[in-house]
N, C-alpha and C. Protein backbone atom coordinates (compact mmCIF):
# COMPACT_ATOMS: atom_id res chain seq x y z
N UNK A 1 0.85 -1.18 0.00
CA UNK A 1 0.00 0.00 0.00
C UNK A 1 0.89 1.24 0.00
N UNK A 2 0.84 2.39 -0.91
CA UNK A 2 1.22 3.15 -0.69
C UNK A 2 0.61 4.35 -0.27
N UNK A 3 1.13 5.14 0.70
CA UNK A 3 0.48 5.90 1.51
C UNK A 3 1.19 7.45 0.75
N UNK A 4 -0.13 7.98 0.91
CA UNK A 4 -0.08 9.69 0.24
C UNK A 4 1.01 10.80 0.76
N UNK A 5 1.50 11.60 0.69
CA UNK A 5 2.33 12.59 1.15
C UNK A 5 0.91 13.44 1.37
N UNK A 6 1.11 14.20 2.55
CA UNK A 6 0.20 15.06 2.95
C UNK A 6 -0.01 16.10 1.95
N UNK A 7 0.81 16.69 1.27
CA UNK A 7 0.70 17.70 0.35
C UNK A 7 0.12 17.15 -0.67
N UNK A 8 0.10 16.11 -1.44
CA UNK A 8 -0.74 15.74 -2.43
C UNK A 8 -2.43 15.02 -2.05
N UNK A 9 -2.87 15.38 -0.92
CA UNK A 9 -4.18 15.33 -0.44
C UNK A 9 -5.00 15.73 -1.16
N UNK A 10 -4.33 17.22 -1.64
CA UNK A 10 -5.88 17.85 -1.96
C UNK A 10 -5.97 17.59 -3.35
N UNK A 11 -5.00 17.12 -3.92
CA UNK A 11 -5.23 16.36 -5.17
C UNK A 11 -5.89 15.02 -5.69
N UNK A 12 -6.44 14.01 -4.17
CA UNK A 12 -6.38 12.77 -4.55
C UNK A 12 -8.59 13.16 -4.15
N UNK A 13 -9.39 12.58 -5.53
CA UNK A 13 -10.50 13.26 -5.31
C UNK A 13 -11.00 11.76 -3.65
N UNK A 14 -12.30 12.18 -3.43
CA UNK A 14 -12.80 11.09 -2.53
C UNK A 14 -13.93 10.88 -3.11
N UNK A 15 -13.94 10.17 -4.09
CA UNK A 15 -15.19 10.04 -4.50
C UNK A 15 -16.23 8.82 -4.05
N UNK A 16 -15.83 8.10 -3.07
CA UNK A 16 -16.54 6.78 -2.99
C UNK A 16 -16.42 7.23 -1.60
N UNK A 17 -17.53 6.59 -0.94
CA UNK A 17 -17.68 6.50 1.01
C UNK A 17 -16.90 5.82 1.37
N UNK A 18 -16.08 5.19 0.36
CA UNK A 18 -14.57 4.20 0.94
C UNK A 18 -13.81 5.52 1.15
N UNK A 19 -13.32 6.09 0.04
CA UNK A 19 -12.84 7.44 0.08
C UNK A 19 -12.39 8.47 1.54
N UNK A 20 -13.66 8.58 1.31
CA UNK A 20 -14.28 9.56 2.56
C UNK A 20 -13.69 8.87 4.22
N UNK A 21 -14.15 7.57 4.22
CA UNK A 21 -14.28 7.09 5.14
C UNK A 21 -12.51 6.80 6.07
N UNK A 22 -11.59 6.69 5.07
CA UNK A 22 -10.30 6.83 4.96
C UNK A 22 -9.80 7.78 5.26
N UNK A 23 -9.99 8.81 4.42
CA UNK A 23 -9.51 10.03 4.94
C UNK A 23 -9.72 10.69 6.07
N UNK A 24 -11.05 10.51 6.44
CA UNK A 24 -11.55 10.67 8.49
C UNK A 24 -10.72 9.44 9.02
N UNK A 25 -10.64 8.35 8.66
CA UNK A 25 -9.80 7.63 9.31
C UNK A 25 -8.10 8.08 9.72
N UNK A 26 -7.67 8.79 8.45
CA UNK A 26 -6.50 8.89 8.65
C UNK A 26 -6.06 10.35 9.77
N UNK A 27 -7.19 11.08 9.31
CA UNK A 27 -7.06 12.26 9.59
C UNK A 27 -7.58 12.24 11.39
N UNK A 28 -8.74 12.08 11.58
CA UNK A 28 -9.17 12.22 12.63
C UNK A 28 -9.14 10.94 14.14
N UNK A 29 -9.23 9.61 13.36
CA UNK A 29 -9.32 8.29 14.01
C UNK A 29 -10.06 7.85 15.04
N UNK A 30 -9.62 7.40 15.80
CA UNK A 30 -10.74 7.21 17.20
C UNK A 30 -10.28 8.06 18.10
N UNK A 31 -11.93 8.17 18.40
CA UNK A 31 -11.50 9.52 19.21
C UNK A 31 -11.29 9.43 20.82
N UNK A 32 -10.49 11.02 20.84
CA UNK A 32 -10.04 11.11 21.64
C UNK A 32 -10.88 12.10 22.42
N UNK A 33 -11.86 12.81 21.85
CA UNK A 33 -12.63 13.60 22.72
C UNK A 33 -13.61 14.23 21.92
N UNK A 34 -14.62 14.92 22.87
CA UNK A 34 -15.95 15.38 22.17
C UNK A 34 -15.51 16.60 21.26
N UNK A 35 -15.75 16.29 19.98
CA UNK A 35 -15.93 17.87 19.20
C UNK A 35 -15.84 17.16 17.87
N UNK A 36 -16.36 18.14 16.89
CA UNK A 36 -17.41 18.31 15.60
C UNK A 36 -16.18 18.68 14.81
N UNK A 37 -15.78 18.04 13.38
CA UNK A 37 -14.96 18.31 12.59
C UNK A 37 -15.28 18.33 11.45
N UNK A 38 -15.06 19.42 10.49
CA UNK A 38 -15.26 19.72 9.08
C UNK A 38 -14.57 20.00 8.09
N UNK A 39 -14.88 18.87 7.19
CA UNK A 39 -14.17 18.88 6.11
C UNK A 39 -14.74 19.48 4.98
N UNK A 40 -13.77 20.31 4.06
CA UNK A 40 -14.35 20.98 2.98
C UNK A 40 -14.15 20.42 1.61
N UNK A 41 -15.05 19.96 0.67
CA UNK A 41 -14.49 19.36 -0.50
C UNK A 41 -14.96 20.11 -1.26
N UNK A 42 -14.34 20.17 -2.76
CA UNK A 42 -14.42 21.24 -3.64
C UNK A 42 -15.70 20.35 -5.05
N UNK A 43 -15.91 21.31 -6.15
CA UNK A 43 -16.59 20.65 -6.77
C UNK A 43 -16.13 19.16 -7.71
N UNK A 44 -15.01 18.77 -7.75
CA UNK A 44 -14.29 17.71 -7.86
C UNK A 44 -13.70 17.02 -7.10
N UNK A 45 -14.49 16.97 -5.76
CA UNK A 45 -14.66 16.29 -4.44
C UNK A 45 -13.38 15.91 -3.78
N UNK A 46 -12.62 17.16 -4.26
CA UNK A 46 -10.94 16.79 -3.42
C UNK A 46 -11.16 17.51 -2.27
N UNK A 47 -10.47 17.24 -1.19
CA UNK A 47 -10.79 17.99 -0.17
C UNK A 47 -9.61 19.23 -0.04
N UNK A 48 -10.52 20.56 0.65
CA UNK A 48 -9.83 21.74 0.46
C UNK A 48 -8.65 21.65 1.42
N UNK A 49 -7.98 22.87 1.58
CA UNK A 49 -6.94 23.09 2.96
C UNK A 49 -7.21 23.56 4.02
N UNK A 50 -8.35 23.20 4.25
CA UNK A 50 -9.12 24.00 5.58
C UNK A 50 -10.11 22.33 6.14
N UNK A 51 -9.45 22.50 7.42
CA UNK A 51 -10.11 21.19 8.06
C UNK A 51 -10.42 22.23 9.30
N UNK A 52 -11.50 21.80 10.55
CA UNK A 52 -12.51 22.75 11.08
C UNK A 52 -12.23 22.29 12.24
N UNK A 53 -11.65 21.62 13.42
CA UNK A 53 -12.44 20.85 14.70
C UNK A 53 -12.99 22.04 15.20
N UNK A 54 -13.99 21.62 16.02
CA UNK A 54 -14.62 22.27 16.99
C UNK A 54 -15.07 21.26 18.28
N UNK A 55 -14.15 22.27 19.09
CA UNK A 55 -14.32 21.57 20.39
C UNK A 55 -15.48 21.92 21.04
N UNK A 56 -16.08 22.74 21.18
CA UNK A 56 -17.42 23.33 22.15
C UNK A 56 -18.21 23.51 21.56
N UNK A 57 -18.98 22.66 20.76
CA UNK A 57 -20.04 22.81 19.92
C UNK A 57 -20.99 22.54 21.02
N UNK A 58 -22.73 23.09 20.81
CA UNK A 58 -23.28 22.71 21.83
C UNK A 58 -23.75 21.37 21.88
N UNK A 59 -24.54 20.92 23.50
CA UNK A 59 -24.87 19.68 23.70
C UNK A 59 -26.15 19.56 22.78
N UNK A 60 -26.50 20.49 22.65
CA UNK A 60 -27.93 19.86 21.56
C UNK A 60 -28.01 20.66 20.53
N UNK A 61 -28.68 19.98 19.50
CA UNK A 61 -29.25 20.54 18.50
C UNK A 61 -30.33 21.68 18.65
N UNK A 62 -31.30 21.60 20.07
CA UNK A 62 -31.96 22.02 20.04
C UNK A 62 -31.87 23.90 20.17
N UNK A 63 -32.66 24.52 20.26
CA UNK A 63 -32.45 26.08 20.69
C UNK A 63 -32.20 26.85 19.35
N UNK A 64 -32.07 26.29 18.22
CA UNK A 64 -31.88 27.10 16.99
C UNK A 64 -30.18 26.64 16.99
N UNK A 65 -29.80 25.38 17.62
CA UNK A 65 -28.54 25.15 17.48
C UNK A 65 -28.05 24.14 16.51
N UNK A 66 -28.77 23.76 15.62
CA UNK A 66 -28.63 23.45 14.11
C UNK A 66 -28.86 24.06 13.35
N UNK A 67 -29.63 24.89 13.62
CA UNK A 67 -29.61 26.06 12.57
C UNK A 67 -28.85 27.01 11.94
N UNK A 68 -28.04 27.38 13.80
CA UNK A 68 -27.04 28.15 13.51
C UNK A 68 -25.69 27.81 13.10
N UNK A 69 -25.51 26.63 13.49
CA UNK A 69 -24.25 25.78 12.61
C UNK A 69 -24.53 25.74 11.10
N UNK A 70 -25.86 25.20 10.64
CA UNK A 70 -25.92 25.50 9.24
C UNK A 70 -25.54 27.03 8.39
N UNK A 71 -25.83 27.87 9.15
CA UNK A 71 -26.07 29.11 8.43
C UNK A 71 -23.88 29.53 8.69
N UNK A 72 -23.81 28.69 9.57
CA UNK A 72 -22.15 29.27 9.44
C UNK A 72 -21.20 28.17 8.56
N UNK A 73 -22.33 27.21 8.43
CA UNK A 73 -21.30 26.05 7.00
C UNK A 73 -22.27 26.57 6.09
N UNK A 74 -23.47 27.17 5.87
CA UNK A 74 -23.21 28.11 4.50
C UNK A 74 -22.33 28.94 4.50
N UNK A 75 -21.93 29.80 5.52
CA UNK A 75 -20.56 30.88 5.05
C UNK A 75 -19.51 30.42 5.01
N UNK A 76 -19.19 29.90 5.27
CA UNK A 76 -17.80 28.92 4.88
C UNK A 76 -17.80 28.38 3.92
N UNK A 77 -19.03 27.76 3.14
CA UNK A 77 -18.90 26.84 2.16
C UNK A 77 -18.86 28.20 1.05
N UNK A 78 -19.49 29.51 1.12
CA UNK A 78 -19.48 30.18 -0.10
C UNK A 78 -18.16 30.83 0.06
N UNK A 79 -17.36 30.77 1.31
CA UNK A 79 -16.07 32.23 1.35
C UNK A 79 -15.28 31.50 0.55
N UNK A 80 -14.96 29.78 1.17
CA UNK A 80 -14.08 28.59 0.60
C UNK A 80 -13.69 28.26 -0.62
N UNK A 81 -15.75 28.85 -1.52
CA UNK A 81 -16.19 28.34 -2.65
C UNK A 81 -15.98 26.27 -2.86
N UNK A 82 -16.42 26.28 -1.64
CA UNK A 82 -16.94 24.62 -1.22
C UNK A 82 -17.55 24.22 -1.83
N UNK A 83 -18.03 23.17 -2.56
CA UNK A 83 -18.72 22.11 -3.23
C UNK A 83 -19.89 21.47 -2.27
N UNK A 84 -19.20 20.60 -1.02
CA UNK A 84 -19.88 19.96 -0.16
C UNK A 84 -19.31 20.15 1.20
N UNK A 85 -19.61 19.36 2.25
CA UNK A 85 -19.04 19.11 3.19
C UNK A 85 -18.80 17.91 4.01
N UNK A 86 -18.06 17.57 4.96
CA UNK A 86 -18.42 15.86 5.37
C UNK A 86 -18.19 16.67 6.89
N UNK A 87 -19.06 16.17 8.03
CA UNK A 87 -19.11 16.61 9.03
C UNK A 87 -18.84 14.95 9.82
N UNK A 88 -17.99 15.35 10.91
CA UNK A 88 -17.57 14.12 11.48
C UNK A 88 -17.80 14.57 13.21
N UNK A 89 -19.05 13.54 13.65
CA UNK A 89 -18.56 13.29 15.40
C UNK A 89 -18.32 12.97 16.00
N UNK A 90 -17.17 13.19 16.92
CA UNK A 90 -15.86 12.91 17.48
C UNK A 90 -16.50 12.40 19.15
N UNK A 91 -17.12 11.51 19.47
CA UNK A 91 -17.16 11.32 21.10
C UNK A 91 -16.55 9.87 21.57
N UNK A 92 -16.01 9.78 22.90
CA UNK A 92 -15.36 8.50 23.06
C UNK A 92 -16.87 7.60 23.69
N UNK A 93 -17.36 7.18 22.93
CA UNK A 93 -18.13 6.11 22.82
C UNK A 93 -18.55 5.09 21.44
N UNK A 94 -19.08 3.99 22.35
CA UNK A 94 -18.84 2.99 21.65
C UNK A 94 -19.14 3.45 19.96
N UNK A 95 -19.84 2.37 18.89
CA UNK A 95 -19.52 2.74 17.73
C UNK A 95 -21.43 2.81 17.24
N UNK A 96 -21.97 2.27 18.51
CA UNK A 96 -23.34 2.67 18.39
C UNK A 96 -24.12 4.25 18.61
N UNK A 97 -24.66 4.56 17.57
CA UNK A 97 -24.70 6.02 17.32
C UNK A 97 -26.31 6.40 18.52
N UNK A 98 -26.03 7.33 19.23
CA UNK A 98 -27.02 7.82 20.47
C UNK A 98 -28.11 8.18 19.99
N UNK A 99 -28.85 8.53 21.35
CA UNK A 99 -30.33 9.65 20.72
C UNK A 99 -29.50 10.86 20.42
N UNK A 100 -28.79 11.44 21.06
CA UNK A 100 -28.01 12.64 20.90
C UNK A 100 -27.39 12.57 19.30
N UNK A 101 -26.58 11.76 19.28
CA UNK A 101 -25.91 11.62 17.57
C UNK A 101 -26.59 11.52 16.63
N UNK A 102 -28.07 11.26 16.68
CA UNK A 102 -28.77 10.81 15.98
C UNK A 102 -29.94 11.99 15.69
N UNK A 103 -30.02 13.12 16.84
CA UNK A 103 -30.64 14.04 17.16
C UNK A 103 -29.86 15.11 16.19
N UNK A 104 -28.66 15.44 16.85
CA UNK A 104 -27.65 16.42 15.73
C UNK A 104 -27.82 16.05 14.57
N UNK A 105 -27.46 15.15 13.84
CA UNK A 105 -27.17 14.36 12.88
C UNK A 105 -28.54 14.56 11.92
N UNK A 106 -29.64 14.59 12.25
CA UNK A 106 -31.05 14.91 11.83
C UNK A 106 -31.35 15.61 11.37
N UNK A 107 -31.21 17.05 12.68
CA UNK A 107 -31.31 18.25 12.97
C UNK A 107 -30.22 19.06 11.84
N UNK A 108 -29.12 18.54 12.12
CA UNK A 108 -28.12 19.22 10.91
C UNK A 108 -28.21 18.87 9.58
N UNK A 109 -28.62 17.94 9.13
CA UNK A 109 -28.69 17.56 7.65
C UNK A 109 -30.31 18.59 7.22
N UNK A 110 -31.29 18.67 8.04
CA UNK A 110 -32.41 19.64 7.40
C UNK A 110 -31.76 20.86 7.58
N UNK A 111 -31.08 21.16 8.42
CA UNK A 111 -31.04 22.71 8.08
C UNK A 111 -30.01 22.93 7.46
N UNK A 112 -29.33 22.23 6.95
CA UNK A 112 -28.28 22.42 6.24
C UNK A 112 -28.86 22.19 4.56
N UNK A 113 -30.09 21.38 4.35
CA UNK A 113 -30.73 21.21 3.05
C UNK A 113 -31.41 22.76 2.80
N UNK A 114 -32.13 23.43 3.82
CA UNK A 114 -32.79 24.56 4.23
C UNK A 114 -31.63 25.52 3.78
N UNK A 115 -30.93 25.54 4.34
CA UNK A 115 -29.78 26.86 3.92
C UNK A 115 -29.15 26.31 2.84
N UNK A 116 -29.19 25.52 2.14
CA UNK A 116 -28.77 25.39 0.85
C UNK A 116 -27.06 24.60 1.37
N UNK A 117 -26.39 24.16 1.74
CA UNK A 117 -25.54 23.29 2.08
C UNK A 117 -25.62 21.74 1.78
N UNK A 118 -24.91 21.66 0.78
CA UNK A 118 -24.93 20.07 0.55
C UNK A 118 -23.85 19.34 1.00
N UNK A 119 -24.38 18.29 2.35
CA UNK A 119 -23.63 17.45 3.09
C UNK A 119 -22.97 16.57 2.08
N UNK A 120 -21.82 15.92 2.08
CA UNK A 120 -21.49 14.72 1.71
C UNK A 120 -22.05 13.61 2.37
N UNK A 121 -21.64 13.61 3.83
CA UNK A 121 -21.74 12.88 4.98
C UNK A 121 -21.50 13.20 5.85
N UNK A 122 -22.15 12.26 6.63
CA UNK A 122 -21.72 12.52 8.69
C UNK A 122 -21.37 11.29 8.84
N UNK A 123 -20.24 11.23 9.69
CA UNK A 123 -19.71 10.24 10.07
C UNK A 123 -19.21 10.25 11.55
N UNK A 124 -19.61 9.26 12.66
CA UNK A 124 -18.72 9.20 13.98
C UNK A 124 -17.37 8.96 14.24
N UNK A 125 -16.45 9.31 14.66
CA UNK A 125 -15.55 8.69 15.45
C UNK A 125 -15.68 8.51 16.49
N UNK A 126 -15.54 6.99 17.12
CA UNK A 126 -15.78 6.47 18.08
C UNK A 126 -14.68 5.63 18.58
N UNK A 127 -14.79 5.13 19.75
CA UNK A 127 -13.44 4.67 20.70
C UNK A 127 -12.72 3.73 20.18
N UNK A 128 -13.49 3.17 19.28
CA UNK A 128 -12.70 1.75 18.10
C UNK A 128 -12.36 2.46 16.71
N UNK A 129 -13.17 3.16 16.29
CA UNK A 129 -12.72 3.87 14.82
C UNK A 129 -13.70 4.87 14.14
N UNK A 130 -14.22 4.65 12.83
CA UNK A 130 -14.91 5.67 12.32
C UNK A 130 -15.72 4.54 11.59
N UNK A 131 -17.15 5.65 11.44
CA UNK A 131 -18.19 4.84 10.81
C UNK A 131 -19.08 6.10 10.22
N UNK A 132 -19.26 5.39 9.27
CA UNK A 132 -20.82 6.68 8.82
C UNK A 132 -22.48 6.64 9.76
N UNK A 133 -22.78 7.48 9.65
CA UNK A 133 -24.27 7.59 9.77
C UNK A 133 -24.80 7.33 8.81
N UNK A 134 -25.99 5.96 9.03
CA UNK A 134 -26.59 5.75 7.66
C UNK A 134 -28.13 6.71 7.94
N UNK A 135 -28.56 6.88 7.02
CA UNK A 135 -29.98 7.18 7.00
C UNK A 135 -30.74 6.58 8.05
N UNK A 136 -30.89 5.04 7.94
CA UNK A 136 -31.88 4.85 8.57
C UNK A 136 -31.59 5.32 10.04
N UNK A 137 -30.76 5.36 10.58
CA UNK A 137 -30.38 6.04 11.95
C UNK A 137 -30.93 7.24 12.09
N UNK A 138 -31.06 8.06 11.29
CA UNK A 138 -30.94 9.70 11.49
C UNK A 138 -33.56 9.28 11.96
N UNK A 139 -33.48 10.28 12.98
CA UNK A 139 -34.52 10.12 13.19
C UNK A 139 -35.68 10.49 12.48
N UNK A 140 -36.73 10.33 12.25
CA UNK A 140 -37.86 9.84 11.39
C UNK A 140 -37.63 9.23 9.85
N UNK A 141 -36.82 8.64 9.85
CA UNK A 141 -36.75 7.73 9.00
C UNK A 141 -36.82 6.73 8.41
């Protein structure tokens, strides 16, 4: 296997959820603590030079607090001139996704359709590794 030089990253596209799923692997892994990380990919789904953690994101979605994360990954995604985004959450638990993960995860994909933001994916890191959020998880689905 040969492994990428960091500088030729933003050249290698991610086009498959294998892709994706790798590059949060490499980049982020199992985690080591609570906070929200964003990746920016361009319209040829390479990812940009701007990676995001956020450590103090709030505990809930609720309060207009998906909303307002959306409306600030629309400004980012237009300053960037972003394509998409892949949003990754970082908590040390197991690899089964919560009411909470599942609550954000919901909550952020509508208002992020609402403000015009097109997700790639959400994906956890968890105490063993990384996994996506599938649909059927995300609530009323």
């Amino acid at each position: 296997m040969t492994i990428p030089d960091a500088l030729d990253l933003p050249d290698l596209p991610l086009t498959t959820d294998e892709d994706v799923t790798e590059r949060v692997r490499d980049v982020v892994g199992c985690a080591a603590r609570r906070q929200l990380w964003l990746f920016f990919l361009d319209a040829d789904d390479c990812q940009l030079p701007v990676l995001l953690p956020i450590p103090d994101f709030p505990p809930s979605p609720d309060g207009g607090n998906a909303e307002q994360l959306a409306a600030s990954l629309a400004a980012l995604v237009e300053e960037l001139d972003a394509a998409q985004v892949v949003v990754v959450w970082e908590r040390r638990l197991d690899d089964r996704a919560t009411t909470l993960d599942r609550a954000w995860a919901t909550r952020l994909a509508e208002a992020c359709r609402v403000a015009g933001v097109r997700l790639r994916g959400q994906l956890l890191s968890h105490r063993r590794g990384v996994r996506w959020l599938v649909p059927d998880e995300l609530v009323g689905r």
